[in-house]
C-alpha atoms as a PDB file:
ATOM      1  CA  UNK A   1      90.357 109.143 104.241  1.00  0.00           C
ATOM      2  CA  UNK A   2      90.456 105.272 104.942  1.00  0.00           C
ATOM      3  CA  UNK A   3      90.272 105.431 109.070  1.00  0.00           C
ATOM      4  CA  UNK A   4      86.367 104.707 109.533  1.00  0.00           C
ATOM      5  CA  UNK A   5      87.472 101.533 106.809  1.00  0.00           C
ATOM      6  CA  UNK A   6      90.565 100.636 109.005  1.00  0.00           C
ATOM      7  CA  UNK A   7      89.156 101.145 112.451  1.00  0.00           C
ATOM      8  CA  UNK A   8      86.570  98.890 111.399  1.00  0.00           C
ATOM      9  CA  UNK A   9      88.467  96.300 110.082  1.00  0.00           C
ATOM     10  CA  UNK A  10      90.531  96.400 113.320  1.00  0.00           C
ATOM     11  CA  UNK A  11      87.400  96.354 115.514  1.00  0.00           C
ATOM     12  CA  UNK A  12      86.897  93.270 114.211  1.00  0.00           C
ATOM     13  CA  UNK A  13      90.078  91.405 114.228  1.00  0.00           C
ATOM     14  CA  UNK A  14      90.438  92.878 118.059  1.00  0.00           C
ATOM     15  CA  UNK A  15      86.599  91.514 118.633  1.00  0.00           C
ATOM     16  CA  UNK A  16      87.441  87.777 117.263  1.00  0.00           C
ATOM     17  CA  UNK A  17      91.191  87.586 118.092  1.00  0.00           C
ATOM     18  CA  UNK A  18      90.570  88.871 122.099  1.00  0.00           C
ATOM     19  CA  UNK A  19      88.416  85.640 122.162  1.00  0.00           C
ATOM     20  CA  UNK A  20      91.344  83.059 121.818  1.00  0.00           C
ATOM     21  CA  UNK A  21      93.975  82.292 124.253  1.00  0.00           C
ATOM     22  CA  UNK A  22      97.612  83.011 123.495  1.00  0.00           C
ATOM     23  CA  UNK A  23      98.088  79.188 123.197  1.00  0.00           C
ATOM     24  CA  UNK A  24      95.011  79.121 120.489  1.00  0.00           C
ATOM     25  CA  UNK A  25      96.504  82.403 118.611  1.00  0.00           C
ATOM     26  CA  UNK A  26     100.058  81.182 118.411  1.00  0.00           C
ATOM     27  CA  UNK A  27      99.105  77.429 117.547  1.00  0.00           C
ATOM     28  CA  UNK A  28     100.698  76.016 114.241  1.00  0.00           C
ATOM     29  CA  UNK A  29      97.895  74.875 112.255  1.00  0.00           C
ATOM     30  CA  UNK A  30      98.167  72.521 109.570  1.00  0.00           C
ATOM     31  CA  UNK A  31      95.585  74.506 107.636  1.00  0.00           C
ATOM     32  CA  UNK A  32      98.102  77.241 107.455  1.00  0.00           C
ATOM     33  CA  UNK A  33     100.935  74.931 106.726  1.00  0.00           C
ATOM     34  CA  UNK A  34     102.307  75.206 109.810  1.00  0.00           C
ATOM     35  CA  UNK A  35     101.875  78.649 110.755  1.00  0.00           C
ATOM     36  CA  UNK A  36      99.460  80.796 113.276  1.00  0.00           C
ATOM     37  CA  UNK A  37      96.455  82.694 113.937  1.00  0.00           C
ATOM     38  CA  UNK A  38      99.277  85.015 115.268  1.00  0.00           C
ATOM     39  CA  UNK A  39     101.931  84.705 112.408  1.00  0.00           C
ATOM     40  CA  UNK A  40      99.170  86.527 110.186  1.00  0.00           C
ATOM     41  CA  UNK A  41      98.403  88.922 112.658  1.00  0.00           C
ATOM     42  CA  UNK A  42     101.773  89.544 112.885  1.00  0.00           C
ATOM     43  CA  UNK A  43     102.238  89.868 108.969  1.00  0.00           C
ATOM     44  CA  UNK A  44      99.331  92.637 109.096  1.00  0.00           C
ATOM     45  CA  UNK A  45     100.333  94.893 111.547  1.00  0.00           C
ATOM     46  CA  UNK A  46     103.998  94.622 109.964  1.00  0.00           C
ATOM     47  CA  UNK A  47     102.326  96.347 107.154  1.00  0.00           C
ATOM     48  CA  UNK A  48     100.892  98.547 109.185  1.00  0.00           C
ATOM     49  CA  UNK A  49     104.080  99.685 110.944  1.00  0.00           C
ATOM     50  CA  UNK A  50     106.421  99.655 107.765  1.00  0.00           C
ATOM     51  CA  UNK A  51     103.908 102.133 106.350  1.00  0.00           C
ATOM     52  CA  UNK A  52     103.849 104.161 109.259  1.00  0.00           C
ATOM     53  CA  UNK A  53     107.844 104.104 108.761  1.00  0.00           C
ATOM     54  CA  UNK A  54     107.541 104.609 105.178  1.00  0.00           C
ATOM     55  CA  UNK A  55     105.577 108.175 105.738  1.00  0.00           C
ATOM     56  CA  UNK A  56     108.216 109.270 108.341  1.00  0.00           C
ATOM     57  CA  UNK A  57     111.061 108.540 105.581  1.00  0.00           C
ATOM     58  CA  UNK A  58     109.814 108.462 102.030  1.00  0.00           C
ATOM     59  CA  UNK A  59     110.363 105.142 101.437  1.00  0.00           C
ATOM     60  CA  UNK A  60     108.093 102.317 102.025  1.00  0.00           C
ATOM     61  CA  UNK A  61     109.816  98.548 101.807  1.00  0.00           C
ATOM     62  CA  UNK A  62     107.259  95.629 103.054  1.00  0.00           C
ATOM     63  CA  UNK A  63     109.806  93.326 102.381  1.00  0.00           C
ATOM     64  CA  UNK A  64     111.770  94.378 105.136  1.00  0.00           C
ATOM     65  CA  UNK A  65     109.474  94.029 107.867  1.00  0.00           C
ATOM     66  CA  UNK A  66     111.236  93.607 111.381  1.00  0.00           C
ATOM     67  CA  UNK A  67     109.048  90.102 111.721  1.00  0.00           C
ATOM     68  CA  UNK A  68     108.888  90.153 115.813  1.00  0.00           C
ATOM     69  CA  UNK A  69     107.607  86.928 117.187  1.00  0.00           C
ATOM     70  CA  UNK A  70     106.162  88.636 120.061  1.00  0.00           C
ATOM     71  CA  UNK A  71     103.688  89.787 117.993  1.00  0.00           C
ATOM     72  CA  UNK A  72     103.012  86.089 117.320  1.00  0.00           C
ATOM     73  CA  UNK A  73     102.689  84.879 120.407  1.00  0.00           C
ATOM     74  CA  UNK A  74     101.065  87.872 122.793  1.00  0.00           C
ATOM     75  CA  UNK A  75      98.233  88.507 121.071  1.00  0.00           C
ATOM     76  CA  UNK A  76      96.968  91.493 123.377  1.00  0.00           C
ATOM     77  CA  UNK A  77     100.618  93.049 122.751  1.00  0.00           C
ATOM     78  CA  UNK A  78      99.903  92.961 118.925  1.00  0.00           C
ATOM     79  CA  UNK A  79      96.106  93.384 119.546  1.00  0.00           C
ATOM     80  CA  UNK A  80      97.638  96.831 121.192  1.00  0.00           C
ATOM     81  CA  UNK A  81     100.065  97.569 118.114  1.00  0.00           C
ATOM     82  CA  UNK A  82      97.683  97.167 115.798  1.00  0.00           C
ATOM     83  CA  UNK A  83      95.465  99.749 117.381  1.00  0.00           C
ATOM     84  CA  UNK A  84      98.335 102.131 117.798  1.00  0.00           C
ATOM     85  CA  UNK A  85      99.613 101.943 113.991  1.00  0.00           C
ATOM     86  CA  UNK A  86      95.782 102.259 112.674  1.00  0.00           C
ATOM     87  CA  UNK A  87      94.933 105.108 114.621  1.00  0.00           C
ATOM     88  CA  UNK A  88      98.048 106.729 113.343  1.00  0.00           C
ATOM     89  CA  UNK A  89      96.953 106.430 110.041  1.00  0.00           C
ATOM     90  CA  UNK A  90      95.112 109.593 109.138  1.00  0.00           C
ATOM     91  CA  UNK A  91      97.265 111.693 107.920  1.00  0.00           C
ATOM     92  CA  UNK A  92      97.328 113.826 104.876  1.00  0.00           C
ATOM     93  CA  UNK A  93      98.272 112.089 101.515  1.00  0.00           C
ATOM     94  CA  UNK A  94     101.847 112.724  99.902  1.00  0.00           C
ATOM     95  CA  UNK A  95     103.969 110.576  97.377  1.00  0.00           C
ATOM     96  CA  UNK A  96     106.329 108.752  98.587  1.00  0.00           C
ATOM     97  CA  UNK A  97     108.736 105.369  97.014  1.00  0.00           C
ATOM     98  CA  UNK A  98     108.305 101.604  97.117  1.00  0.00           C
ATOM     99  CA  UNK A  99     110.693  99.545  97.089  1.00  0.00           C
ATOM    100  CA  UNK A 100     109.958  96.130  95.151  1.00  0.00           C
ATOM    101  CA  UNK A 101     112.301  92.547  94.884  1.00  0.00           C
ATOM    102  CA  UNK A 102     112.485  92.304  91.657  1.00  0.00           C
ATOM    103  CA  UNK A 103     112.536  88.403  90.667  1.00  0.00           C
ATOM    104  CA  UNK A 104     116.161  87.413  88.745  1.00  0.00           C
ATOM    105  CA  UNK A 105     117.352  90.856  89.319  1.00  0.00           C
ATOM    106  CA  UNK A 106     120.509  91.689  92.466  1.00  0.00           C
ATOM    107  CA  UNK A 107     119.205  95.057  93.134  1.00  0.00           C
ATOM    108  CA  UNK A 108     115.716  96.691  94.149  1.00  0.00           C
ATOM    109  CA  UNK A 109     113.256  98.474  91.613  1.00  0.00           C
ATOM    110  CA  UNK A 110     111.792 101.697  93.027  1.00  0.00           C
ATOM    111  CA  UNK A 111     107.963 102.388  92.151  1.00  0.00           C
ATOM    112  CA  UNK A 112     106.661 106.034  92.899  1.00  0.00           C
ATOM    113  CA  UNK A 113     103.568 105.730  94.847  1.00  0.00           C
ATOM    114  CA  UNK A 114     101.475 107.650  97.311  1.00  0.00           C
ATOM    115  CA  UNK A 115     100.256 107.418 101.210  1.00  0.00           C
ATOM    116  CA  UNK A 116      96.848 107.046 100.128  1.00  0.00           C
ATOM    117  CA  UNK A 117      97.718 104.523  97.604  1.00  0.00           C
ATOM    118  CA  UNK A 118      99.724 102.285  99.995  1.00  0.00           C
ATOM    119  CA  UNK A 119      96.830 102.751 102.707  1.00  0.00           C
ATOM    120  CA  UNK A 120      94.247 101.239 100.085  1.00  0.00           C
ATOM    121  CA  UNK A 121      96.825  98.245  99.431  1.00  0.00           C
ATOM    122  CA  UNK A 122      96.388  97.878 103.393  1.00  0.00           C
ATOM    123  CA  UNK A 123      93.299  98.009 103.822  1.00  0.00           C
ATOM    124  CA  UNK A 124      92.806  95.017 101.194  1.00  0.00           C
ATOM    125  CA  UNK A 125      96.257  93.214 102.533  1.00  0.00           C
ATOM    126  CA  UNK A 126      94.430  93.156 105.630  1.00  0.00           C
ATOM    127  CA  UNK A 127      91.028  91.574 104.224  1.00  0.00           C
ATOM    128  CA  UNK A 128      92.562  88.948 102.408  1.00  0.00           C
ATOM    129  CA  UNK A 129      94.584  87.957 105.852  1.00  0.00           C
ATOM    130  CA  UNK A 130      91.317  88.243 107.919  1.00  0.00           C
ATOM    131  CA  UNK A 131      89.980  85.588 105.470  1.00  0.00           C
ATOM    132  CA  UNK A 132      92.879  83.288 106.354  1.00  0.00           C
ATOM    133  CA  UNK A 133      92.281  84.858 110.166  1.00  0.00           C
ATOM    134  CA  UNK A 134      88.579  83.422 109.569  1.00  0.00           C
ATOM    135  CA  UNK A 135      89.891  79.847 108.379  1.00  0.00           C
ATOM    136  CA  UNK A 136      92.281  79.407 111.423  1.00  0.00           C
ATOM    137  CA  UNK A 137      89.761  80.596 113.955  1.00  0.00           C
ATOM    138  CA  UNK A 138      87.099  77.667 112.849  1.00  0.00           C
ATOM    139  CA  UNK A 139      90.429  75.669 113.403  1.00  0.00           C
ATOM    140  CA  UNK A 140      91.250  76.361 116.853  1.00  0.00           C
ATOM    141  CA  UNK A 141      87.525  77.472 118.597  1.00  0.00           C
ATOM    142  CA  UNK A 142      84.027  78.114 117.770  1.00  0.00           C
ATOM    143  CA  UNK A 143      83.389  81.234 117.563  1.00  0.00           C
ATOM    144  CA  UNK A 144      80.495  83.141 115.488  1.00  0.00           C
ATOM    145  CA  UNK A 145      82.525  85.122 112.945  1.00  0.00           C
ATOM    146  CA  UNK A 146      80.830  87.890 111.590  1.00  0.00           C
ATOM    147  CA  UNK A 147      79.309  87.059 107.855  1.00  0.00           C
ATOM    148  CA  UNK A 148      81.378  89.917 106.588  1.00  0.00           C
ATOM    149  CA  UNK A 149      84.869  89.619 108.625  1.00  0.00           C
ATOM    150  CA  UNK A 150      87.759  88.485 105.602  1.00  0.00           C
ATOM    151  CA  UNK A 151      84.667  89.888 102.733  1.00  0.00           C
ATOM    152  CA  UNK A 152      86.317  92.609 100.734  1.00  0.00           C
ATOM    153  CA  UNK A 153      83.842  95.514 100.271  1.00  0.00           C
ATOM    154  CA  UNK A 154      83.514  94.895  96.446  1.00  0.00           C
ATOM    155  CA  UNK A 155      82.539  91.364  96.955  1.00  0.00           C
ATOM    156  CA  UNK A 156      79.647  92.689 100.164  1.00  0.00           C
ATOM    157  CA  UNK A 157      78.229  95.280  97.478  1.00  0.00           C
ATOM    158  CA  UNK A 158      78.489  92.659  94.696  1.00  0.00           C
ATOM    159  CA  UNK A 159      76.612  90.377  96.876  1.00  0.00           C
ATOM    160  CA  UNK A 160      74.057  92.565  98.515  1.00  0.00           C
ATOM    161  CA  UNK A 161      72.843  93.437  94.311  1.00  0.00           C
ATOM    162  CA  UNK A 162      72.429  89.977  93.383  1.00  0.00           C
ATOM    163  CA  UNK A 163      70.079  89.281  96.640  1.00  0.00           C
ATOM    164  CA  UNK A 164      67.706  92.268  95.088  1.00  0.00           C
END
């Protein structure tokens, strides 16, 4: 349902990301407080793979996240990853649980939720961290970003009625 939408996205990142050197993708950037290029790459396909998890078990939990700095630091392996885990994603929908931190509370809530659900939460987790993608990038090297890389789709089709 959503892999033309995530291949694309990941077209891109793989397009503009394959451009910097590992040194540029892991560099801590003050922009980002300190953290990398590669640290939200990282955080992305993390997503990615804890959904792919989540499917295989029943339960999806973003908060636990295995957080492997080789992802922040070799960008073609996570460039590679992040293929892998997107091009696993089309599989039929089915409900599965999420598992939430609940602030002030000791134990976990559980949410009932579905594949499909979770993949549109991707797809826009991974937008908003292209934008930040797009911010480090003009940090590091100049490269010509595409108008529309870190752009949710509502805001494109908001913005292609108002130039009519």
């Amino acid at each position: 349902m959503f892999i033309n939408q995530i291949q694309q996205l990941v077209r891109q990142i793989n397009d503009i990301i394959s451009q910097l050197t590992d040194d540029e993708y892991s560099r801590p950037l003050n922009v980002f407080n300190g953290s990398s290029i590669g640290q939200h790459t990282r955080h992305v396909i993390e997503f990615f793979a804890e959904l792919e998890q989540g499917y295989q078990n029943g339960l999806i939990n973003y908060d636990n996240r295995k957080r492997n700095k080789k992802l922040e630091t070799d960008k073609q392996f996570a460039l590679d990853l992040l293929n892998e885990f997107t091009s696993a994603c089309d599989k039929e929908d089915k409900h599965l649980q999420l598992s939430v931190d609940l602030q002030h509370s000791p134990t976990m809530g559980m949410i009932a939720t579905t594949y499909y659900r979770e993949l549109a939460f991707a797809v826009e987790h991974t937008v908003h961290h292209m934008a930040f993608l797009r911010i480090g990038i003009e940090q590091v090297k100049n490269i010509a970003v595409p108008t529309d890389f870190g752009i949710s789709a509502s805001t494109q089709r908001y913005r292609s009625s108002c130039a009519q």
